[in-house]
N, C-alpha and C. Protein backbone atom coordinates (compact mmCIF):
# COMPACT_ATOMS: atom_id res chain seq x y z
N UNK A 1 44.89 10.10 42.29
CA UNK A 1 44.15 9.13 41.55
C UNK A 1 45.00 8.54 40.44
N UNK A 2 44.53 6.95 39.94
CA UNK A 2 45.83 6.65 39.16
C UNK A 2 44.42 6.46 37.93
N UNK A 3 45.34 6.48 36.98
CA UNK A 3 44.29 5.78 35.83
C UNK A 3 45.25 4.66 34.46
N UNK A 4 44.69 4.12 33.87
CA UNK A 4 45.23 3.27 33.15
C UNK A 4 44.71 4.08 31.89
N UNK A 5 46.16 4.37 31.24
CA UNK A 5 46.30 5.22 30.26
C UNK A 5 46.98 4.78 29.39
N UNK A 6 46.66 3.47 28.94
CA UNK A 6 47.43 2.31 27.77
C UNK A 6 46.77 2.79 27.04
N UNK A 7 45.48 3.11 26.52
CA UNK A 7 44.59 3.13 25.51
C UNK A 7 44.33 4.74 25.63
N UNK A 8 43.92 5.55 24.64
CA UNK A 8 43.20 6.66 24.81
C UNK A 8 41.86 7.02 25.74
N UNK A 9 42.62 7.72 26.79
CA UNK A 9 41.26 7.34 28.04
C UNK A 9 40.45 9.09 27.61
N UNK A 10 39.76 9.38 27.14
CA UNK A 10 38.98 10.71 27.41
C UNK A 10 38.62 11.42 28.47
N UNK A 11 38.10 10.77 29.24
CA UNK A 11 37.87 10.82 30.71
C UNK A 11 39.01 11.05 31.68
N UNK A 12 39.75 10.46 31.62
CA UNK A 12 40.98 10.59 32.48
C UNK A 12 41.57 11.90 31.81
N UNK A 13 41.87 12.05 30.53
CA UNK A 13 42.63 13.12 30.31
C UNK A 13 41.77 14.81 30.77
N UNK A 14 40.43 14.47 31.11
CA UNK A 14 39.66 15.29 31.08
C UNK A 14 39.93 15.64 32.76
N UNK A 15 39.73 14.48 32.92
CA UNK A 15 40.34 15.03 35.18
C UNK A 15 41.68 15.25 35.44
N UNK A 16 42.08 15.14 34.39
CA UNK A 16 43.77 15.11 34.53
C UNK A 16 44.06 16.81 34.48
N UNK A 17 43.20 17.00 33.38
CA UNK A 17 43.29 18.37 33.18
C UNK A 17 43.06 19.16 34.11
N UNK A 18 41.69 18.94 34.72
CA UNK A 18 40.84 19.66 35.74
C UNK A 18 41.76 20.05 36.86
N UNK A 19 42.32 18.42 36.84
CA UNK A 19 42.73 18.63 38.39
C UNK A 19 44.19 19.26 38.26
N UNK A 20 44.94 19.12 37.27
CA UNK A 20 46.67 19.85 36.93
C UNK A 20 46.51 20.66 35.44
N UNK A 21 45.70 21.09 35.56
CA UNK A 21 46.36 21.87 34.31
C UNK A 21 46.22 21.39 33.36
N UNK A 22 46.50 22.04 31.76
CA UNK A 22 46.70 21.54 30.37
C UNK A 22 48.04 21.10 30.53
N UNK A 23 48.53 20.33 29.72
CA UNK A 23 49.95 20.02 29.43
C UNK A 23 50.59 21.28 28.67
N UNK A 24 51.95 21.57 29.13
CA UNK A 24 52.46 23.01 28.98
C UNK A 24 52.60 23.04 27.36
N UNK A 25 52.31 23.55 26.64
CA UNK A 25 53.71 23.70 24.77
C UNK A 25 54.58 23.43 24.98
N UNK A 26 54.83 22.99 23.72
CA UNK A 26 56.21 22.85 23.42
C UNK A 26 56.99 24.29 23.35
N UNK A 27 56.77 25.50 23.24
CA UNK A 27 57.56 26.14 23.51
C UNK A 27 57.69 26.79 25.11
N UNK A 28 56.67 26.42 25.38
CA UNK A 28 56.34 26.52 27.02
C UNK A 28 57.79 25.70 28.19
N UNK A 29 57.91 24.28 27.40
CA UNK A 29 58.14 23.31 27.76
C UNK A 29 59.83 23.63 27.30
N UNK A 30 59.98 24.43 26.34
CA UNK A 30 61.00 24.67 26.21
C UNK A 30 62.20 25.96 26.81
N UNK A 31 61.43 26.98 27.13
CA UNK A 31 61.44 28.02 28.18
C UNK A 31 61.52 27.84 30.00
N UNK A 32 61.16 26.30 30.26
CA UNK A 32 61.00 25.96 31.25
C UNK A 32 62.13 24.98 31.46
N UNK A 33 63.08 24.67 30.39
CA UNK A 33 64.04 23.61 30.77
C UNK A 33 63.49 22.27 30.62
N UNK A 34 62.42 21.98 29.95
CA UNK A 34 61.89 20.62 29.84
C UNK A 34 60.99 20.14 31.17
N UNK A 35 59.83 19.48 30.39
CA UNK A 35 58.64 19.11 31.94
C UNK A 35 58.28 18.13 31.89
N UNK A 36 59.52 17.50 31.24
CA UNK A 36 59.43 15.54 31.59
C UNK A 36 60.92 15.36 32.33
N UNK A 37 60.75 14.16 32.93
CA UNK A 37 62.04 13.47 33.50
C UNK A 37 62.19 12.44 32.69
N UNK A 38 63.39 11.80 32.74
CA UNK A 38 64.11 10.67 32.25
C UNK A 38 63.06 9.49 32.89
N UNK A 39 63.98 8.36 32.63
CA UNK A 39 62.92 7.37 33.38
C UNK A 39 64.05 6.95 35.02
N UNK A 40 63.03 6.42 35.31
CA UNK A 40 64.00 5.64 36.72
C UNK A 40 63.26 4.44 37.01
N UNK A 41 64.23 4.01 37.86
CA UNK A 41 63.83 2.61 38.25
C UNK A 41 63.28 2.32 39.83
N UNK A 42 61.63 1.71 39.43
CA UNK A 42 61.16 1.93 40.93
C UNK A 42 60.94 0.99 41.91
N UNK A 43 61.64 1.35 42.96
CA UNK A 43 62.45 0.30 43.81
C UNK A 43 60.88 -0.37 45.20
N UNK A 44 60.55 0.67 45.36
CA UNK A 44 59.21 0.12 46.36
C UNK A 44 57.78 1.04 45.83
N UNK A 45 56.93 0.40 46.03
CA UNK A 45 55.54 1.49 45.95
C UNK A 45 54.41 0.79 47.49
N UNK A 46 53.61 1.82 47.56
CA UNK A 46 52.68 1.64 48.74
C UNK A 46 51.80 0.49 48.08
N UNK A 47 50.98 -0.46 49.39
CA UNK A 47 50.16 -1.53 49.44
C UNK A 47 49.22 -1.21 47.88
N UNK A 48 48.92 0.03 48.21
CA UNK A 48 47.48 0.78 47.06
C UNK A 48 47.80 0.10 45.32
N UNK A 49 49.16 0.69 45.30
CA UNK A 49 49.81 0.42 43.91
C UNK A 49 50.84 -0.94 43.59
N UNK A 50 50.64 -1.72 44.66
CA UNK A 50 50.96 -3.17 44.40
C UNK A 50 50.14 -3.64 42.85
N UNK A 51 49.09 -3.18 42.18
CA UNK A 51 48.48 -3.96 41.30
C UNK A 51 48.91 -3.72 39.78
N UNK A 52 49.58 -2.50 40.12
CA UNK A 52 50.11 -1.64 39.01
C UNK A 52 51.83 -2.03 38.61
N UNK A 53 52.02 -2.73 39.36
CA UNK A 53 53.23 -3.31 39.36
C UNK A 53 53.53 -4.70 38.60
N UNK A 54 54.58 -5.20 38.13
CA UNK A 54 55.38 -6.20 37.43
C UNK A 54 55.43 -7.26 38.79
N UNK A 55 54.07 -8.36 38.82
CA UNK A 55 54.13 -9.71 39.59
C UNK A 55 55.87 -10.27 39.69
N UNK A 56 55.95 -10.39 38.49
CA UNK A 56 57.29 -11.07 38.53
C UNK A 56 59.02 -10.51 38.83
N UNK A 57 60.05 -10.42 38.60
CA UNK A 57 61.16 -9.96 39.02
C UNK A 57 61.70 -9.12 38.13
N UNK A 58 60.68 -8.25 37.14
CA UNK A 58 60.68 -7.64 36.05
C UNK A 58 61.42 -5.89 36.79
N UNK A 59 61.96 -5.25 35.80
CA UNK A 59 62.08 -3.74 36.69
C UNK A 59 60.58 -3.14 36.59
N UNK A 60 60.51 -2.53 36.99
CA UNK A 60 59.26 -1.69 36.98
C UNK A 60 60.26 -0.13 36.37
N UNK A 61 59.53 0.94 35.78
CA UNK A 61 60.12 2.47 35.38
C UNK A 61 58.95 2.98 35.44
N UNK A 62 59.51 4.00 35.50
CA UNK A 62 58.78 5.35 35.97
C UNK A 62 59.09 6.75 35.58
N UNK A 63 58.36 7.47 35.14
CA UNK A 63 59.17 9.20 34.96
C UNK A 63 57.87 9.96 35.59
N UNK A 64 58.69 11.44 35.61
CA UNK A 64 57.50 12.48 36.20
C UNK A 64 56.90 13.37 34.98
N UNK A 65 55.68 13.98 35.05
CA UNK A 65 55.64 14.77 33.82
C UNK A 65 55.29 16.26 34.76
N UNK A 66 55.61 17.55 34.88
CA UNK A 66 55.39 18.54 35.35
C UNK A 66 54.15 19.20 34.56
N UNK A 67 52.85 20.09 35.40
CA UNK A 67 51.83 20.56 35.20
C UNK A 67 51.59 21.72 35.69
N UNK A 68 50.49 22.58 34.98
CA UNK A 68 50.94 23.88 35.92
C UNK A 68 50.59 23.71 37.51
N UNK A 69 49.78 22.67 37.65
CA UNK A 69 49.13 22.36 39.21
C UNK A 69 49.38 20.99 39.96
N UNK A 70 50.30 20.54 39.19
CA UNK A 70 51.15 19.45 40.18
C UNK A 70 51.58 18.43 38.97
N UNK A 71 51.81 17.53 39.47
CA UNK A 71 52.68 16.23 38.27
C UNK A 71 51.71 15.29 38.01
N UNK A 72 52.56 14.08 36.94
CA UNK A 72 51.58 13.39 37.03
C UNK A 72 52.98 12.41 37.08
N UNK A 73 53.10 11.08 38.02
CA UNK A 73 53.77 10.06 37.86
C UNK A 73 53.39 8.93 36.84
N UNK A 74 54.07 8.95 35.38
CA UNK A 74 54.00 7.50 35.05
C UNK A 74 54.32 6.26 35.21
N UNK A 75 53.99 5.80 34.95
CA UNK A 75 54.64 4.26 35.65
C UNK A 75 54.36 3.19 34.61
N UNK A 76 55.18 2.25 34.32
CA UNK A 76 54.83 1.31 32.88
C UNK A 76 54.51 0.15 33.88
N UNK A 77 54.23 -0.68 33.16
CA UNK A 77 54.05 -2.30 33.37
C UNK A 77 53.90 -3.37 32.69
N UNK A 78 54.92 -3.66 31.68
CA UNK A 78 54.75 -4.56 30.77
C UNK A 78 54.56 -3.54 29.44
N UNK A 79 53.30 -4.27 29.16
CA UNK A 79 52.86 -2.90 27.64
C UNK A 79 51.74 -2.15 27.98
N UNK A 80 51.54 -1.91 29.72
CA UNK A 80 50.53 -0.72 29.98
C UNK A 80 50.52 0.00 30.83
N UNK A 81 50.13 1.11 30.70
CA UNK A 81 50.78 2.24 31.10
C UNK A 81 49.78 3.03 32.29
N UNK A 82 50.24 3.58 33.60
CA UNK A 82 49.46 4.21 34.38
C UNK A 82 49.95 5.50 34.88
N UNK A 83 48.71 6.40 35.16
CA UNK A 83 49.57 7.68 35.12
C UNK A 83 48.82 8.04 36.59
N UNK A 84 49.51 8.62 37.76
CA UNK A 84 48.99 9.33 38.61
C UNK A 84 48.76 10.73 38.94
N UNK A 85 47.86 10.98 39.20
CA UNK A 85 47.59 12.66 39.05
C UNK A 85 47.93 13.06 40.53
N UNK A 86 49.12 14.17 40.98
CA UNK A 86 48.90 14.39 41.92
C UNK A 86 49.00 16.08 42.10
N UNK A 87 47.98 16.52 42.65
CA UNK A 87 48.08 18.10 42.73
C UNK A 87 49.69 18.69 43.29
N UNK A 88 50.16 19.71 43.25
CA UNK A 88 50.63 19.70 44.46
C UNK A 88 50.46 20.74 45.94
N UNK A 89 49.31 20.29 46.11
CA UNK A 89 48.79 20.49 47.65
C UNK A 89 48.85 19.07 47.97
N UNK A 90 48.79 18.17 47.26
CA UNK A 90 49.09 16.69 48.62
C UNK A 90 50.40 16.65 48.15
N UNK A 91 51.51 17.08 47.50
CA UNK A 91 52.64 16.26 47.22
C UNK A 91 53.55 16.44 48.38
N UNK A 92 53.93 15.50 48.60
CA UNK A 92 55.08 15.57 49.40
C UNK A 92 56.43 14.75 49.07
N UNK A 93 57.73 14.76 49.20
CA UNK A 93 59.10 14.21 48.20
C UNK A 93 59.69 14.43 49.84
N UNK A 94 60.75 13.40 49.77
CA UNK A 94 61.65 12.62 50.74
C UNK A 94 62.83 12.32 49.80
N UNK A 95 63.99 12.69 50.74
CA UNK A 95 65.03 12.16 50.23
C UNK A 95 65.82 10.99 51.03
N UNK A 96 65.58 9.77 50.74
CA UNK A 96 66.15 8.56 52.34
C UNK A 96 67.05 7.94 51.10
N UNK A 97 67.03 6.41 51.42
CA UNK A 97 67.30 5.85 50.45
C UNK A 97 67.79 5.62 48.86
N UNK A 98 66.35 6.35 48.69
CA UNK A 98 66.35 6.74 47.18
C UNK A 98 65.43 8.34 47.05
N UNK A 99 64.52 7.97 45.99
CA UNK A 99 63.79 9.34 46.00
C UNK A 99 62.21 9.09 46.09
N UNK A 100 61.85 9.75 47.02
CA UNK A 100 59.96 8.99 47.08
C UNK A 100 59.13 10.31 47.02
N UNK A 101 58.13 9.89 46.69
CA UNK A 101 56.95 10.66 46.22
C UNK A 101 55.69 9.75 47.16
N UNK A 102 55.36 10.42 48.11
CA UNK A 102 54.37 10.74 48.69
C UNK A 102 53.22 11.59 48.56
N UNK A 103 51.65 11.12 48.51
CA UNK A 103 50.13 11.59 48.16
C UNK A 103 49.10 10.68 48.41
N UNK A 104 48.38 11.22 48.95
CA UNK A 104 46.69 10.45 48.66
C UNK A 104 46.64 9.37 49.55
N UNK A 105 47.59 8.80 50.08
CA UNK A 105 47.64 7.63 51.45
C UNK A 105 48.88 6.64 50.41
N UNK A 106 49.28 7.41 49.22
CA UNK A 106 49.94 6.66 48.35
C UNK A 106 51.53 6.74 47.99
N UNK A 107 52.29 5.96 48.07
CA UNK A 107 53.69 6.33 47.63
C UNK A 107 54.71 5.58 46.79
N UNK A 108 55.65 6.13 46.22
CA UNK A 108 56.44 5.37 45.08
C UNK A 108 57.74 5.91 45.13
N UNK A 109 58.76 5.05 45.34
CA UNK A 109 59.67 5.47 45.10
C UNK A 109 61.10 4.91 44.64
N UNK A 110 61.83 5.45 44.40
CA UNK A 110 62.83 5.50 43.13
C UNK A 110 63.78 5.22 43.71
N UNK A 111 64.63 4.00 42.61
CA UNK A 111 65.64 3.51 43.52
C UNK A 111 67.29 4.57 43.23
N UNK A 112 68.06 4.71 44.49
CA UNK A 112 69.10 5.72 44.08
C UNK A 112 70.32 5.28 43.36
N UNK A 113 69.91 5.53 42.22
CA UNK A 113 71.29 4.72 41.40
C UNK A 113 71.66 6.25 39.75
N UNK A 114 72.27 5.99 39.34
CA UNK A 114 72.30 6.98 38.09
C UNK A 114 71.17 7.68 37.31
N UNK A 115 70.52 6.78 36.99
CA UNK A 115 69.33 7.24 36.81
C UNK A 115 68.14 8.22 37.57
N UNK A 116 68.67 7.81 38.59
CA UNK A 116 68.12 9.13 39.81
C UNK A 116 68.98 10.63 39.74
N UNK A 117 69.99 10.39 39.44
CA UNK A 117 71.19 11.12 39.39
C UNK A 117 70.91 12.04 38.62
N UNK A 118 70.74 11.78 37.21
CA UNK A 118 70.52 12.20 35.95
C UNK A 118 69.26 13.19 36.18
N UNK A 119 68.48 13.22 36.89
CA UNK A 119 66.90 13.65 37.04
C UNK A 119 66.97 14.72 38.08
N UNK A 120 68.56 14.62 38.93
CA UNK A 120 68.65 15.70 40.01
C UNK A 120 68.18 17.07 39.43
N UNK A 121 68.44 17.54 38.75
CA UNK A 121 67.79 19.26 38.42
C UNK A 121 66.46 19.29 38.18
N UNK A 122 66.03 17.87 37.74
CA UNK A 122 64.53 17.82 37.33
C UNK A 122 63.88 17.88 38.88
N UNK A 123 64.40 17.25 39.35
CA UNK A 123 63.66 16.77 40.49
C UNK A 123 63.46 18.02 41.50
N UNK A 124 64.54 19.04 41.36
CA UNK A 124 64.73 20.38 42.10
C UNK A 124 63.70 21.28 41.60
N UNK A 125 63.36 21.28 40.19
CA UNK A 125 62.12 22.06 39.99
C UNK A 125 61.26 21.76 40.36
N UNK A 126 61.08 20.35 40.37
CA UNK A 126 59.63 20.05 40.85
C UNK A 126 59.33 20.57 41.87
N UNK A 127 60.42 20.67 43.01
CA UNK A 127 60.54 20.88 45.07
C UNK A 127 60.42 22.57 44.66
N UNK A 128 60.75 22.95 43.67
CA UNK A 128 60.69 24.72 43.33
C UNK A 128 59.47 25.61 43.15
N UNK A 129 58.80 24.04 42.14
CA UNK A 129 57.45 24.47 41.93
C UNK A 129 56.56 24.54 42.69
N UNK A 130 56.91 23.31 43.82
CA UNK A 130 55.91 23.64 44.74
C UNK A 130 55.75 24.27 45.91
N UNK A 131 57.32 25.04 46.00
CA UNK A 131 57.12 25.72 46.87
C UNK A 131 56.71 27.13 45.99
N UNK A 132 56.79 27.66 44.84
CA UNK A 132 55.78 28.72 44.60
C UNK A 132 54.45 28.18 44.55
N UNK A 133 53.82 27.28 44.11
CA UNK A 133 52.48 26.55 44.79
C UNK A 133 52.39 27.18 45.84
N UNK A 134 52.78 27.18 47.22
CA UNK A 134 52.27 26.83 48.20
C UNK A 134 52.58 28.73 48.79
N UNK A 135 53.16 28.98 48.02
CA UNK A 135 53.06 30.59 48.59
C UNK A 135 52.01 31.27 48.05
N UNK A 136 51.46 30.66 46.97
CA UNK A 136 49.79 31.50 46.71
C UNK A 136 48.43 31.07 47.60
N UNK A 137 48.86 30.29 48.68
CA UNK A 137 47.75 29.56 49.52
C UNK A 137 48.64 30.10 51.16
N UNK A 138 49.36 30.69 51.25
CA UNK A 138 50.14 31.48 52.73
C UNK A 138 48.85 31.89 53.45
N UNK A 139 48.43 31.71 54.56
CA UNK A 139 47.60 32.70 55.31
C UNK A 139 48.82 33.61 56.51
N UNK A 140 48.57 34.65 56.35
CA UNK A 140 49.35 36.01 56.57
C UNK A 140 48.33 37.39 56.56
């Protein structure tokens, strides 16, 4: 789910929570190697999130924020801001082109240039996290 999080949304931060977690501490956040990414530059997104996007020939950016129960993708647009909540039981990450983030019938992804570069270790925790995610849901 995406929400528009230019303004103080209550509501959103309230499903945001529900659905990922509190946002970690700062000393949490600091024990963990940091649970933001840099920004990057985003090169395609799915039909869904065409609206959330820069009409014109503007860059679009983007960073990830890490949760204890999945991420949330930001994404700017001008001077407003949208954040996507995605557990990670739908996440899925591809490495082609660039770097994409796949969920929800929805996808975004990042064009491969330095700035992608820069985010490589970030981006490995994330693929880390969710594979301990996904070992507390094993049927065995």
């Amino acid at each position: 789910m995406i929400f528009n999080t230019t303004n103080k949304n209550k509501d959103a931060a309230a499903t945001m929570n529900d659905l990922l977690g509190e946002p970690y501490s700062f000393i949490q956040s600091i024990k963990k190697g940091g649970t933001g990414s840099k920004r990057m530059i985003i090169e395609e997104v799915s039909h869904g999130f065409l609206t959330v996007m820069n009409s014109i020939s503007d860059i679009n950016y983007g960073n990830i924020e890490l949760r204890e129960k999945g991420i949330i993708v930001h994404i700017n647009k001008g001077l407003k801001n949208y954040s996507w909540a995605i557990p990670y039981y739908q996440l899925h990450t591809y490495k082609t082109a660039g770097f994409s983030i796949h969920a929800q019938g929805n996808f975004v992804r990042f064009k491969n240039n330095n700035m992608l570069k820069d985010n490589k270790k970030f981006l490995d925790k994330i693929i880390g996290f969710k594979i301990e995610n996904d070992k507390e849901y094993d049927f065995q």
